[in-house]
N, C-alpha and C. Protein backbone atom coordinates (compact mmCIF):
# COMPACT_ATOMS: atom_id res chain seq x y z
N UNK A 1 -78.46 -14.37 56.87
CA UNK A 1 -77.38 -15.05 56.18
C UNK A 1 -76.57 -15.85 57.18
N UNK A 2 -76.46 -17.08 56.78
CA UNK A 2 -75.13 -17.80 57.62
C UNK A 2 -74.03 -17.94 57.80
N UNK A 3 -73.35 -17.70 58.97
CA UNK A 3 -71.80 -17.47 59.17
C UNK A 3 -71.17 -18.11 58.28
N UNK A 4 -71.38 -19.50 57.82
CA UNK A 4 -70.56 -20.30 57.02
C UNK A 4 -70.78 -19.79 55.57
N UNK A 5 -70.97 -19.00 55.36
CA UNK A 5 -71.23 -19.31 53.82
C UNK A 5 -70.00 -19.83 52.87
N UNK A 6 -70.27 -20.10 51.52
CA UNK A 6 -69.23 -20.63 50.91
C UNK A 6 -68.17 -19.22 50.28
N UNK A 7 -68.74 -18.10 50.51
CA UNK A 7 -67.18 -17.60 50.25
C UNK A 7 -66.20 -17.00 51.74
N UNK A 8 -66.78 -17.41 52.75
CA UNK A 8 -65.85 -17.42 53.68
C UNK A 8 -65.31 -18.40 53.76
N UNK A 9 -66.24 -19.49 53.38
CA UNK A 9 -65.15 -20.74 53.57
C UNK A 9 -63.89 -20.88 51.98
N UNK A 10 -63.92 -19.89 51.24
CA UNK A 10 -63.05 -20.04 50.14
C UNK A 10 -61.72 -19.20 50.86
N UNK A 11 -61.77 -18.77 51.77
CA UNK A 11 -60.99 -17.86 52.39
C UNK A 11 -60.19 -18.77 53.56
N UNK A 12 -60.61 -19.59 53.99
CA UNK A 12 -60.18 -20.17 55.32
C UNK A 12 -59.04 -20.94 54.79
N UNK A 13 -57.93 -20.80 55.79
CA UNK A 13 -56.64 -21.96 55.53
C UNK A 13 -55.88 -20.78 54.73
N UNK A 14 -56.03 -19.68 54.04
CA UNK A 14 -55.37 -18.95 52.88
C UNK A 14 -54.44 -18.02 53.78
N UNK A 15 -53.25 -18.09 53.05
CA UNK A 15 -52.21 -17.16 54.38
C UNK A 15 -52.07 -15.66 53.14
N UNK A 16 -52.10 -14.89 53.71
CA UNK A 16 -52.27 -13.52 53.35
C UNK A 16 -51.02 -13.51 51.73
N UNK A 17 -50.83 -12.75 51.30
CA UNK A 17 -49.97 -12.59 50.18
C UNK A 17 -48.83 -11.73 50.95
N UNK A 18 -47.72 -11.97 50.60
CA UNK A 18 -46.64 -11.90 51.25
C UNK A 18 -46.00 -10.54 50.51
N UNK A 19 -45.97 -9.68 51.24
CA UNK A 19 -45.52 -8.34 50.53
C UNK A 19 -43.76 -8.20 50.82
N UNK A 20 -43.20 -7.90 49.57
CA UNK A 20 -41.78 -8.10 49.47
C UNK A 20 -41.54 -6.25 49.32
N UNK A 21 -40.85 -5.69 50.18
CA UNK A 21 -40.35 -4.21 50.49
C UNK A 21 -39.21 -4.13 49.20
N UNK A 22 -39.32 -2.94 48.40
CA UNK A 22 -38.49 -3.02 47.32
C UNK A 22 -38.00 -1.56 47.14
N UNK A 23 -37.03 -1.20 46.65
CA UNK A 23 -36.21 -0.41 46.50
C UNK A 23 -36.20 0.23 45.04
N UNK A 24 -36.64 1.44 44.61
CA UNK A 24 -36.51 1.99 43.08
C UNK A 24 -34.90 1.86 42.87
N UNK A 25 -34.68 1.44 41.95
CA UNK A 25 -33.14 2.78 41.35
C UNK A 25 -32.82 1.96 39.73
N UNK A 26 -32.92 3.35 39.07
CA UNK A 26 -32.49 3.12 37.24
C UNK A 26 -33.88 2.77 36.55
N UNK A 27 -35.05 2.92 37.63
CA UNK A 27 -36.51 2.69 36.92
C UNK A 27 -36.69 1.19 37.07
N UNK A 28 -35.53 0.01 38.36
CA UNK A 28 -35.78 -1.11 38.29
C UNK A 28 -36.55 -1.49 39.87
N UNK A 29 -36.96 -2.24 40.12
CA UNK A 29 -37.40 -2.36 41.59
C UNK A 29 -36.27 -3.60 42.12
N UNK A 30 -35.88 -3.81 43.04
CA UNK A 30 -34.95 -4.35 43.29
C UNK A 30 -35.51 -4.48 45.02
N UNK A 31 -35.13 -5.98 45.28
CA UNK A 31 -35.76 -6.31 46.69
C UNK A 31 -34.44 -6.05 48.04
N UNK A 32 -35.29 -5.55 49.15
CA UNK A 32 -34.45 -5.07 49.96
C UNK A 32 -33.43 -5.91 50.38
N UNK A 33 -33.83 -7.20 50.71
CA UNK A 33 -32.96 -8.68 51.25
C UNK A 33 -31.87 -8.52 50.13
N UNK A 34 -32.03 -8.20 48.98
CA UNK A 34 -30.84 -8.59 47.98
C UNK A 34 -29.89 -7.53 48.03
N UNK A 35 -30.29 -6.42 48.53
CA UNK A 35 -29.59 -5.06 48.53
C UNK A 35 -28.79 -5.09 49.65
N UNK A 36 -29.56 -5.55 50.94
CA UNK A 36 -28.45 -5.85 52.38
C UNK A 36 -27.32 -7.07 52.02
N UNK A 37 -28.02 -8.47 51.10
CA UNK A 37 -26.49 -8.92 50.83
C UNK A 37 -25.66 -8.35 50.41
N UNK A 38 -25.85 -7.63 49.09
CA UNK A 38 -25.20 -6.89 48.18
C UNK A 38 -24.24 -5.72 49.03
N UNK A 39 -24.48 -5.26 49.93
CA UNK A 39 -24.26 -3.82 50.42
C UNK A 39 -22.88 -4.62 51.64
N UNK A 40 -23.65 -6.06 52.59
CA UNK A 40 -22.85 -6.71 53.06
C UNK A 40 -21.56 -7.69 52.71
N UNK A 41 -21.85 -7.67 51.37
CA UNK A 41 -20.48 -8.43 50.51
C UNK A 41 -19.21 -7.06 50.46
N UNK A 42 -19.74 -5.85 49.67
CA UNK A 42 -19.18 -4.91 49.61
C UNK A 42 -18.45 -4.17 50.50
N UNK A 43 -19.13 -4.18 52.03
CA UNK A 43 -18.27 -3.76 52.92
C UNK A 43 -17.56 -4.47 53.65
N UNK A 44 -17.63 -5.83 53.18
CA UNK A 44 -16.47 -6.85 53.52
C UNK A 44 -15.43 -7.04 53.10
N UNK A 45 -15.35 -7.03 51.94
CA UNK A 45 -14.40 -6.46 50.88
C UNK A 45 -13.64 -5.32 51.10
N UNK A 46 -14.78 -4.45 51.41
CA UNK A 46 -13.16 -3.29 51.48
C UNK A 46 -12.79 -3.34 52.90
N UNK A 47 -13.51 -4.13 53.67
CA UNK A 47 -12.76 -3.96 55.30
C UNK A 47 -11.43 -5.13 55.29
N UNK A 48 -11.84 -6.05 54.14
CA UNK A 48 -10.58 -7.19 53.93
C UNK A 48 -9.41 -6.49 53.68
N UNK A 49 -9.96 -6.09 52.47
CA UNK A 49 -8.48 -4.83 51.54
C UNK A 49 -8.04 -4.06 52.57
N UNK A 50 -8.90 -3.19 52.88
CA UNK A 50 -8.11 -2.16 54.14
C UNK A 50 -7.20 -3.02 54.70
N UNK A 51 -7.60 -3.85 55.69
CA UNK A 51 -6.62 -4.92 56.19
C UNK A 51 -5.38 -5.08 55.85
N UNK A 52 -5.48 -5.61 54.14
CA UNK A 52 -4.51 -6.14 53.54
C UNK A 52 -3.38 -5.14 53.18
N UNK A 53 -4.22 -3.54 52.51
CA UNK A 53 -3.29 -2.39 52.84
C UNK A 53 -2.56 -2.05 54.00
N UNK A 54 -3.00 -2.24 55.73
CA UNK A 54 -2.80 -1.41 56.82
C UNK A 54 -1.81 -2.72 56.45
N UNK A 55 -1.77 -3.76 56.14
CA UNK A 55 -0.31 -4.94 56.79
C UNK A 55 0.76 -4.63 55.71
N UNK A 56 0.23 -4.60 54.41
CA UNK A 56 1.52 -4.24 53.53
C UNK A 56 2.37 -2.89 54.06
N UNK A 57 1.66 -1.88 54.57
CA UNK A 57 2.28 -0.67 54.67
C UNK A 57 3.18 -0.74 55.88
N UNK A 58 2.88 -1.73 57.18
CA UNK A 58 3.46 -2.08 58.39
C UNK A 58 4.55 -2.99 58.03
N UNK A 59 5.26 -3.32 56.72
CA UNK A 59 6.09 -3.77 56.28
C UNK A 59 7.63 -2.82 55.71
N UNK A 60 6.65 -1.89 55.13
CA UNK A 60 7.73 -0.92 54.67
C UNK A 60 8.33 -0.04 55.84
């Protein structure tokens, strides 16, 4: 058999399928990239607020 055959060459140039890492929860799959924004909005937020609490209270 020859190296070239035509189903190796149906293969050539093809970049692998791109596997996306996902997270169960509530029976939904949910992708990891969306969970680190999600998780990074949230602890920005409360490190803002904290903030905004530690200055109101340095008032009274």
């Amino acid at each position: 058999m020859r190296c070239n055959s035509s189903a190796n060459k149906s293969f050539i140039d093809k970049s692998s399928p791109k596997t996306i890492d996902t997270i169960r929860f509530n029976n939904r799959y949910i992708d990891k990239e969306t969970v680190k924004e999600k998780a990074t909005g949230i602890v920005s937020v409360v490190v803002f607020t904290g903030l905004i609490a530690f200055s109101f209270f340095q008032f009274l």
